[in-house]
C-alpha atoms as a PDB file:
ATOM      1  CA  UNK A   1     -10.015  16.011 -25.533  1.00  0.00           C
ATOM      2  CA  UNK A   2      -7.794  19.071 -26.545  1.00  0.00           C
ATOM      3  CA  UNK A   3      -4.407  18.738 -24.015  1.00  0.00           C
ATOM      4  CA  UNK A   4      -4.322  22.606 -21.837  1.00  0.00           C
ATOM      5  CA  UNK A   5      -1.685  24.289 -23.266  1.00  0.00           C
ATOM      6  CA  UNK A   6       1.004  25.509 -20.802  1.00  0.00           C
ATOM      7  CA  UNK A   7       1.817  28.614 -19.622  1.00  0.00           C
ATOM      8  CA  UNK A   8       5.886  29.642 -20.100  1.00  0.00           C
ATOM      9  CA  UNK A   9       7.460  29.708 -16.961  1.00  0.00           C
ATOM     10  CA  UNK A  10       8.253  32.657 -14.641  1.00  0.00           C
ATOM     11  CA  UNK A  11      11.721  32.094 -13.268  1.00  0.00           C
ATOM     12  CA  UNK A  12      13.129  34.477 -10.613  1.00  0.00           C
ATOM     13  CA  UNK A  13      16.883  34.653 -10.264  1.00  0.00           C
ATOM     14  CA  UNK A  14      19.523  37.032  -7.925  1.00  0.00           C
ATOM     15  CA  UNK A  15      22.383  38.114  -9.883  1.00  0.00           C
ATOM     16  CA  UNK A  16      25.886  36.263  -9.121  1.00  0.00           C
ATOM     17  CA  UNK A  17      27.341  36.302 -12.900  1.00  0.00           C
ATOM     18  CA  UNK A  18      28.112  38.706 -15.224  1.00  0.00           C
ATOM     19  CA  UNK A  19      25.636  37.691 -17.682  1.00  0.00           C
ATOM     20  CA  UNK A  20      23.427  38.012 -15.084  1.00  0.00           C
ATOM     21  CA  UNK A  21      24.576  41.445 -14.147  1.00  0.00           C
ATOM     22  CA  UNK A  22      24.656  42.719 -17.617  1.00  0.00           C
ATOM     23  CA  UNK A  23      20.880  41.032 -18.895  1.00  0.00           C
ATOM     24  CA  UNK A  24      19.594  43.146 -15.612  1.00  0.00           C
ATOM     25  CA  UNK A  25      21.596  46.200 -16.582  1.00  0.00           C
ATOM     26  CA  UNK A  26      20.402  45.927 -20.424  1.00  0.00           C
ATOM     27  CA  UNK A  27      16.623  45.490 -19.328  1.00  0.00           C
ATOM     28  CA  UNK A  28      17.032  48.408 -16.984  1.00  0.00           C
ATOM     29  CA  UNK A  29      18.673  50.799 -19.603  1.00  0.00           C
ATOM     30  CA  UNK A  30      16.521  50.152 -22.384  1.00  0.00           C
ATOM     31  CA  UNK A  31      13.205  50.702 -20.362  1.00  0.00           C
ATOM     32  CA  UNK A  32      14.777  53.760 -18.517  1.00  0.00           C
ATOM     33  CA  UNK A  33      16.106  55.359 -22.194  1.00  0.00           C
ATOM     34  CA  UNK A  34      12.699  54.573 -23.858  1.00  0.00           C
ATOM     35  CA  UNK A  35      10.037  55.441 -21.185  1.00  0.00           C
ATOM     36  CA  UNK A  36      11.817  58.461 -18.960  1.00  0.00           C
ATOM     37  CA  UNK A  37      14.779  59.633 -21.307  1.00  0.00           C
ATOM     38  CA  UNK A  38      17.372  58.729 -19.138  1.00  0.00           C
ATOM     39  CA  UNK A  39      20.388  57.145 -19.590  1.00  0.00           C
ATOM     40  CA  UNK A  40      21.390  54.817 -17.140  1.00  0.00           C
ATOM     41  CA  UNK A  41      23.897  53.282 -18.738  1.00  0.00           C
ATOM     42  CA  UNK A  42      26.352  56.296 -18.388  1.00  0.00           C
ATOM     43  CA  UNK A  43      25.947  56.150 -14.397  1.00  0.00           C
ATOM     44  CA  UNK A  44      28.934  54.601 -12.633  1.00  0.00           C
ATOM     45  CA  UNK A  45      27.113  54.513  -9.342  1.00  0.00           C
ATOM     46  CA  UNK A  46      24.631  51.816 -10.729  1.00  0.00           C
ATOM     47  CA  UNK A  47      27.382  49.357 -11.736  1.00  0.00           C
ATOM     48  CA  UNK A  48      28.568  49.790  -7.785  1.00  0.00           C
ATOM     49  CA  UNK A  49      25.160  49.930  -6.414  1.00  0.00           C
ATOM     50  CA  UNK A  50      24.626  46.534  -8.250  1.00  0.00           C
ATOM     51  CA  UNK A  51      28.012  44.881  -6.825  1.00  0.00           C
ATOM     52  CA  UNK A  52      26.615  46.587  -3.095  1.00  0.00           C
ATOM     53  CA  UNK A  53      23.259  45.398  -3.181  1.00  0.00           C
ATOM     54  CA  UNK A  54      21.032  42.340  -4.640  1.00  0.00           C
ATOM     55  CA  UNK A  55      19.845  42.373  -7.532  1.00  0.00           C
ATOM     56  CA  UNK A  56      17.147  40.505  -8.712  1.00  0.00           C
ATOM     57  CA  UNK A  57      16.122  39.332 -12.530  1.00  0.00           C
ATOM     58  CA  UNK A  58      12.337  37.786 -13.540  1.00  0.00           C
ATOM     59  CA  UNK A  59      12.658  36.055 -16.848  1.00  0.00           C
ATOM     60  CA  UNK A  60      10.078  34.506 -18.265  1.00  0.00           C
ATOM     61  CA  UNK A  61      10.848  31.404 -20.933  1.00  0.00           C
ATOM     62  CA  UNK A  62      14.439  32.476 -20.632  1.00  0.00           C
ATOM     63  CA  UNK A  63      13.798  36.494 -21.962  1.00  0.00           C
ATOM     64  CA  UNK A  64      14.055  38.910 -18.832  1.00  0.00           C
ATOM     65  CA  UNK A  65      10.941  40.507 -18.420  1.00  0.00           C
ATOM     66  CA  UNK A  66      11.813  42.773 -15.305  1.00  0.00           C
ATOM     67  CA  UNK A  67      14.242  43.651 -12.842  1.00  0.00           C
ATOM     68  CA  UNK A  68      14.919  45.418  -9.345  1.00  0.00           C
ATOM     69  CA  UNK A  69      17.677  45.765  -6.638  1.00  0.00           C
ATOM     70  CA  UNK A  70      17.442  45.608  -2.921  1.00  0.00           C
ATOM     71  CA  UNK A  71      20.217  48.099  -1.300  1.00  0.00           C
ATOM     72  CA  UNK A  72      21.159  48.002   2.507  1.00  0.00           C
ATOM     73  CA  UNK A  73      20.404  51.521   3.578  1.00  0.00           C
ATOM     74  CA  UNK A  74      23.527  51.264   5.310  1.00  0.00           C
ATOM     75  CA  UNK A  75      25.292  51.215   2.376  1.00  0.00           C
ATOM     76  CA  UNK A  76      27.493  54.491   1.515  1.00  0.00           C
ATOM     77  CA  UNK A  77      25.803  53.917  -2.296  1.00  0.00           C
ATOM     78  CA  UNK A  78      22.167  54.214  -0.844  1.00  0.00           C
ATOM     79  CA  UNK A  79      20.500  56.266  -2.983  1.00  0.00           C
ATOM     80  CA  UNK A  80      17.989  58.113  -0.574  1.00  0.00           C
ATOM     81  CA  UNK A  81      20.791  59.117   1.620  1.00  0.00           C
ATOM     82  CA  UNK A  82      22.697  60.692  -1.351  1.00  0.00           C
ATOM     83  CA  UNK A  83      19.739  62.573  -1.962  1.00  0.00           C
ATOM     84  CA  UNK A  84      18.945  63.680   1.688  1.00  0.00           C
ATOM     85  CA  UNK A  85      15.552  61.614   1.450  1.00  0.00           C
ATOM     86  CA  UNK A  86      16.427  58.364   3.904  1.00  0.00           C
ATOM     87  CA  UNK A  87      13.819  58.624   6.679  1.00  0.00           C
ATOM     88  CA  UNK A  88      15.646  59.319   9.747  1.00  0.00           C
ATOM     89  CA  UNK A  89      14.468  56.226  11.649  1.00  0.00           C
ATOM     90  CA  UNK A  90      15.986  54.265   8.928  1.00  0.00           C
ATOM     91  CA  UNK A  91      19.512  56.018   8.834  1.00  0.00           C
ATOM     92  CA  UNK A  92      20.907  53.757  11.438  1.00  0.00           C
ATOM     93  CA  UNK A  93      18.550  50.618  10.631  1.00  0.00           C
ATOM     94  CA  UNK A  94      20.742  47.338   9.562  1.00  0.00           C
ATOM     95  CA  UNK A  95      17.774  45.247   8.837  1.00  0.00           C
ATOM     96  CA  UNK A  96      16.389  47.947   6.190  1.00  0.00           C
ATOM     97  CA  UNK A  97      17.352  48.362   2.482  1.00  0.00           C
ATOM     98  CA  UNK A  98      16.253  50.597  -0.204  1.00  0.00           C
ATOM     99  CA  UNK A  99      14.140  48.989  -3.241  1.00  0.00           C
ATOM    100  CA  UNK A 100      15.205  50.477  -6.427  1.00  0.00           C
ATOM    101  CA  UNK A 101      15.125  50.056 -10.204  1.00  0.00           C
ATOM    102  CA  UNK A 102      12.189  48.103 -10.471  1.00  0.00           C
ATOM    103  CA  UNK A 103      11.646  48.093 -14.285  1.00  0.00           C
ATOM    104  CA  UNK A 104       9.475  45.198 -16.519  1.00  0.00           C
ATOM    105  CA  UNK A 105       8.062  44.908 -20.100  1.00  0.00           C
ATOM    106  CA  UNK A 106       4.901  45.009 -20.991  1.00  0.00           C
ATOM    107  CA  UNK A 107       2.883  42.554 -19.226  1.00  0.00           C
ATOM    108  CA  UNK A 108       1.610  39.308 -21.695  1.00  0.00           C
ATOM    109  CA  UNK A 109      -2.000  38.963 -22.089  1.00  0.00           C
ATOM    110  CA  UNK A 110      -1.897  35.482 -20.006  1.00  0.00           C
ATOM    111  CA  UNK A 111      -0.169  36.506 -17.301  1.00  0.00           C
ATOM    112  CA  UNK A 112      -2.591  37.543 -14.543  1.00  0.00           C
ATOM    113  CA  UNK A 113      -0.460  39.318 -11.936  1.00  0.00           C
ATOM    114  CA  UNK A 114       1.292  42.417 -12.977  1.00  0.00           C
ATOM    115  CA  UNK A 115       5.608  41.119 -13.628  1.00  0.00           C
ATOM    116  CA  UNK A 116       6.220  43.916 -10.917  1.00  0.00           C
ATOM    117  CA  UNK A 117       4.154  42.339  -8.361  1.00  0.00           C
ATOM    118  CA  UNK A 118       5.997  39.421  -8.954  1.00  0.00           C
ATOM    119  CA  UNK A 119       9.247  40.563  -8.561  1.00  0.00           C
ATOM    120  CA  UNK A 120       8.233  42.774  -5.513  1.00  0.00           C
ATOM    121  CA  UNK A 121       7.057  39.466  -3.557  1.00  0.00           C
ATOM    122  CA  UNK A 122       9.290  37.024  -4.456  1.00  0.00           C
ATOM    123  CA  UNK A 123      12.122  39.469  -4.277  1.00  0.00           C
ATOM    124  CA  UNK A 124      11.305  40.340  -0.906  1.00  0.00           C
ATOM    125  CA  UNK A 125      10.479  36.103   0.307  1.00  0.00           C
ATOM    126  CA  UNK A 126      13.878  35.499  -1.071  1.00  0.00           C
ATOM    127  CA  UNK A 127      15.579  38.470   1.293  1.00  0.00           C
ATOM    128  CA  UNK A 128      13.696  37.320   4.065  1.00  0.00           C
ATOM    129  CA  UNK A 129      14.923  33.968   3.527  1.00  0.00           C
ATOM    130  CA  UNK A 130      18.782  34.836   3.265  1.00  0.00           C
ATOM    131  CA  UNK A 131      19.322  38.061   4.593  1.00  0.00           C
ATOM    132  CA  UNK A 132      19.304  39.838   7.547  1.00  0.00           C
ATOM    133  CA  UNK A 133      16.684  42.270   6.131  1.00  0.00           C
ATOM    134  CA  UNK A 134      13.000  43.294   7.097  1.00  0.00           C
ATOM    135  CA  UNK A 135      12.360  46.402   6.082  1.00  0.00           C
ATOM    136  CA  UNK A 136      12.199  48.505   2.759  1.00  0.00           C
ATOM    137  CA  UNK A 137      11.968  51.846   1.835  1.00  0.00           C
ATOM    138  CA  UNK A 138      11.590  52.827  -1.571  1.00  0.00           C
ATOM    139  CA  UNK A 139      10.945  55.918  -4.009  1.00  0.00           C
ATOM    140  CA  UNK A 140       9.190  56.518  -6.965  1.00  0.00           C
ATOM    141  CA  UNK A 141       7.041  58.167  -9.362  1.00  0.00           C
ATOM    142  CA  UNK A 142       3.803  59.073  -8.067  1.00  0.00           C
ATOM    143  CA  UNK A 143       1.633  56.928 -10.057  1.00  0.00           C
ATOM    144  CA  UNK A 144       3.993  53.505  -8.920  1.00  0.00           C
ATOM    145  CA  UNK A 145       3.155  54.548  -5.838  1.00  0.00           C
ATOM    146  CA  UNK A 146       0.043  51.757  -5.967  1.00  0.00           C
ATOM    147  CA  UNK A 147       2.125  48.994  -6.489  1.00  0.00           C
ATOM    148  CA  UNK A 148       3.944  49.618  -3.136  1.00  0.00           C
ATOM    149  CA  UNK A 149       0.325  50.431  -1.254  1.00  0.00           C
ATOM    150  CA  UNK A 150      -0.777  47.153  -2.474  1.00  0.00           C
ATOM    151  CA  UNK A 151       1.595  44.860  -0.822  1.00  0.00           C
ATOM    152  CA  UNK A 152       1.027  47.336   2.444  1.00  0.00           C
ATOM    153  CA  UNK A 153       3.489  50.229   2.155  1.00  0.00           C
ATOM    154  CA  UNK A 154       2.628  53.502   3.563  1.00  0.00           C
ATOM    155  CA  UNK A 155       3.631  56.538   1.681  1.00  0.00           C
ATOM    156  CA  UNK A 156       5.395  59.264   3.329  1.00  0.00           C
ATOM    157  CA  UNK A 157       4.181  61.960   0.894  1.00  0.00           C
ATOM    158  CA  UNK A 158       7.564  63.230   1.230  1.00  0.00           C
ATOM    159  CA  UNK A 159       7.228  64.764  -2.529  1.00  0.00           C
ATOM    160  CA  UNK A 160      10.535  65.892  -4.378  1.00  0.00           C
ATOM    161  CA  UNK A 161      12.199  66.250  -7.539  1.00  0.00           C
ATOM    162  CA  UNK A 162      15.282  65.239  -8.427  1.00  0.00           C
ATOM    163  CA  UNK A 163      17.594  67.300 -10.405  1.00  0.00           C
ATOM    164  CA  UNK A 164      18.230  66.710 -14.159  1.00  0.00           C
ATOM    165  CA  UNK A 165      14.907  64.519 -14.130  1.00  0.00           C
ATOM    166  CA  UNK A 166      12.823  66.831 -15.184  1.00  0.00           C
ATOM    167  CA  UNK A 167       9.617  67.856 -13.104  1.00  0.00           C
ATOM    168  CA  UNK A 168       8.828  64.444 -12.615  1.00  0.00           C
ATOM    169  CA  UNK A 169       7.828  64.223  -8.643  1.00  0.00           C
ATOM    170  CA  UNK A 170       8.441  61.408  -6.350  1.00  0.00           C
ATOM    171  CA  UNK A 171       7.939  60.264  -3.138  1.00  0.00           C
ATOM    172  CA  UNK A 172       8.728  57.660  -0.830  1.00  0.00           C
ATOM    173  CA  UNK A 173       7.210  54.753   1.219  1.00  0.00           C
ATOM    174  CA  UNK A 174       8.115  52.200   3.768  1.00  0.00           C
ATOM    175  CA  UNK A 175       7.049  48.559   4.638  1.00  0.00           C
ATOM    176  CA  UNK A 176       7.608  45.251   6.232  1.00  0.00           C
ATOM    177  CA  UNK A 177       9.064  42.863   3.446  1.00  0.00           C
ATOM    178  CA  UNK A 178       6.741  40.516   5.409  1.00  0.00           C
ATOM    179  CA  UNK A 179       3.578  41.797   3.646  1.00  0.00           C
ATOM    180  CA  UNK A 180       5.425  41.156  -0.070  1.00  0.00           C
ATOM    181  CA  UNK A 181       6.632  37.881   1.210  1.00  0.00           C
ATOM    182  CA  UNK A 182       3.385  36.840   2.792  1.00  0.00           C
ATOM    183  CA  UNK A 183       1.492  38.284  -0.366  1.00  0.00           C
ATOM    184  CA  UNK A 184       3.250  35.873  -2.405  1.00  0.00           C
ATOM    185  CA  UNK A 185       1.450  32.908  -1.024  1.00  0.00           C
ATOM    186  CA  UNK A 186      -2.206  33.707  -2.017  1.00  0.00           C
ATOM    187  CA  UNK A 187      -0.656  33.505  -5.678  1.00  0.00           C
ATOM    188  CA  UNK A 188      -1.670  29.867  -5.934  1.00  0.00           C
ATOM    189  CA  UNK A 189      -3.979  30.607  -8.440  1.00  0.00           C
ATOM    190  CA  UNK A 190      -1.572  31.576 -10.988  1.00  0.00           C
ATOM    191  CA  UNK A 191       0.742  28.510 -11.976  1.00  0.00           C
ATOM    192  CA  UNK A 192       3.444  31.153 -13.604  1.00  0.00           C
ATOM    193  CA  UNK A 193       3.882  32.881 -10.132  1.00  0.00           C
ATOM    194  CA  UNK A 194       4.116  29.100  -8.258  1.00  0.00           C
ATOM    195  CA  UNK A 195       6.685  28.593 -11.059  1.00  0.00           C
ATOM    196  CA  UNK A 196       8.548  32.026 -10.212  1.00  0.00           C
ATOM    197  CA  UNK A 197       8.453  31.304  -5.867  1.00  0.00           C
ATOM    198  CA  UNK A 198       9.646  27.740  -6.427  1.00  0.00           C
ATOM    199  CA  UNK A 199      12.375  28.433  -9.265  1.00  0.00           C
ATOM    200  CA  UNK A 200      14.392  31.139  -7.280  1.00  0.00           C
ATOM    201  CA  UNK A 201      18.027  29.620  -6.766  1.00  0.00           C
ATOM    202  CA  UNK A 202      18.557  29.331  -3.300  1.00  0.00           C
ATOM    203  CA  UNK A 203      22.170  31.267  -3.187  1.00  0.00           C
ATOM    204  CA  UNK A 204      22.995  32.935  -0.190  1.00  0.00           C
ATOM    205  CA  UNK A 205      24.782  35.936  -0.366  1.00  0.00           C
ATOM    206  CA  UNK A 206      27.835  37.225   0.863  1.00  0.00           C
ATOM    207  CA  UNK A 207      27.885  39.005   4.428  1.00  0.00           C
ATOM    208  CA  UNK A 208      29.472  41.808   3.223  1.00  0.00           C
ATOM    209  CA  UNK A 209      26.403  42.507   1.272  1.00  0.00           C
ATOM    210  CA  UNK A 210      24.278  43.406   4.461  1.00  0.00           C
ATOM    211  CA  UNK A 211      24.962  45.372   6.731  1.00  0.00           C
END
């Protein structure tokens, strides 16, 4: 009998190192450059929204395959409150954070569940698990806006442009990181995901990183 051949390995890490830093950085530019013509790399603010916030890297038989940050929305680098988008109830809210920069590769023919799906649920288990945080807001481009629906965020239809983006529109949406978290369970199916929930290093952040 022919031995199964096994599936590589999803491995979801937070960032502590600079290599770390840098392969989530890299993924990030490169997708960002190629895809939307922006340039990332030039923008101080991400280096210090990194260093403020968590961010998170999915790699999968070592080679990063996507990435995304989780942002207290107390934070003075919170993006939605630079751009006058942070919904009001969550202005004051120190169990909320803003999701962010969630970027992948193109998904692999055997992988069954999208690489941002993956990242979205185990991201938010793992915040859930060592932070103080329950709630996200997020923004993005209208057709992402599925991705967030999926794991039961409500869109605000709050539509906007941001300047020297184009006419690209985006709005925002809110949820529980519950519904990721819990989401993340009824993955048993797919032995890459199992791999990706029961491979995330355990570190628990500094305090200064929520607020």
């Amino acid at each position: 009998m022919q031995k199964a051949v096994e599936r590589p390995l999803l491995v979801l890490e937070r960032a502590t190192s600079a290599d770390q830093f840098a392969a989530a950085a890299e993924l990030r530019n490169e997708i960002y450059r190629r895809r939307l013509g922006l340039d990332l790399g030039s923008w101080r603010s991400e280096w210090e929204r990194d260093r403020a916030g968590h961010v998170f890297v999915l790699s999968r038989s070592g080679t990063p395959v996507a990435t995304g940050r989780a942002l207290p929305t107390g934070s003075p680098q919170c993006e939605l409150r630079e751009l006058g988008q942070l919904p009001r109830q969550l202005a004051d809210d120190t169990r909320a954070c803003e999701v962010s920069r969630i970027v992948t590769t193109r998904l692999d023919e055997e992988q069954r569940v999208p690489y941002s799906m993956v990242l979205l649920c185990m991201g938010a288990r793992w915040l859930l698990e060592h932070t103080d945080l329950r709630r996200y807001v997020a923004y993005c481009r209208i057709p992402l806006v599925r991705l967030y629906q999926a794991v039961g965020a409500v869109d605000l239809e709050t539509c906007f442009r941001i300047a020297d983006r184009g006419d690209t529109v985006y709005t925002v949406v809110v949820g529980d990181l519950a519904s990721p978290a819990e989401l993340a369970e009824k993955f048993s199916g797919d032995r890459a995901v199992l791999a990706a929930r029961d491979s995330v290093r355990a570190q628990r952040p500094s305090r200064a990183g929520v607020s």
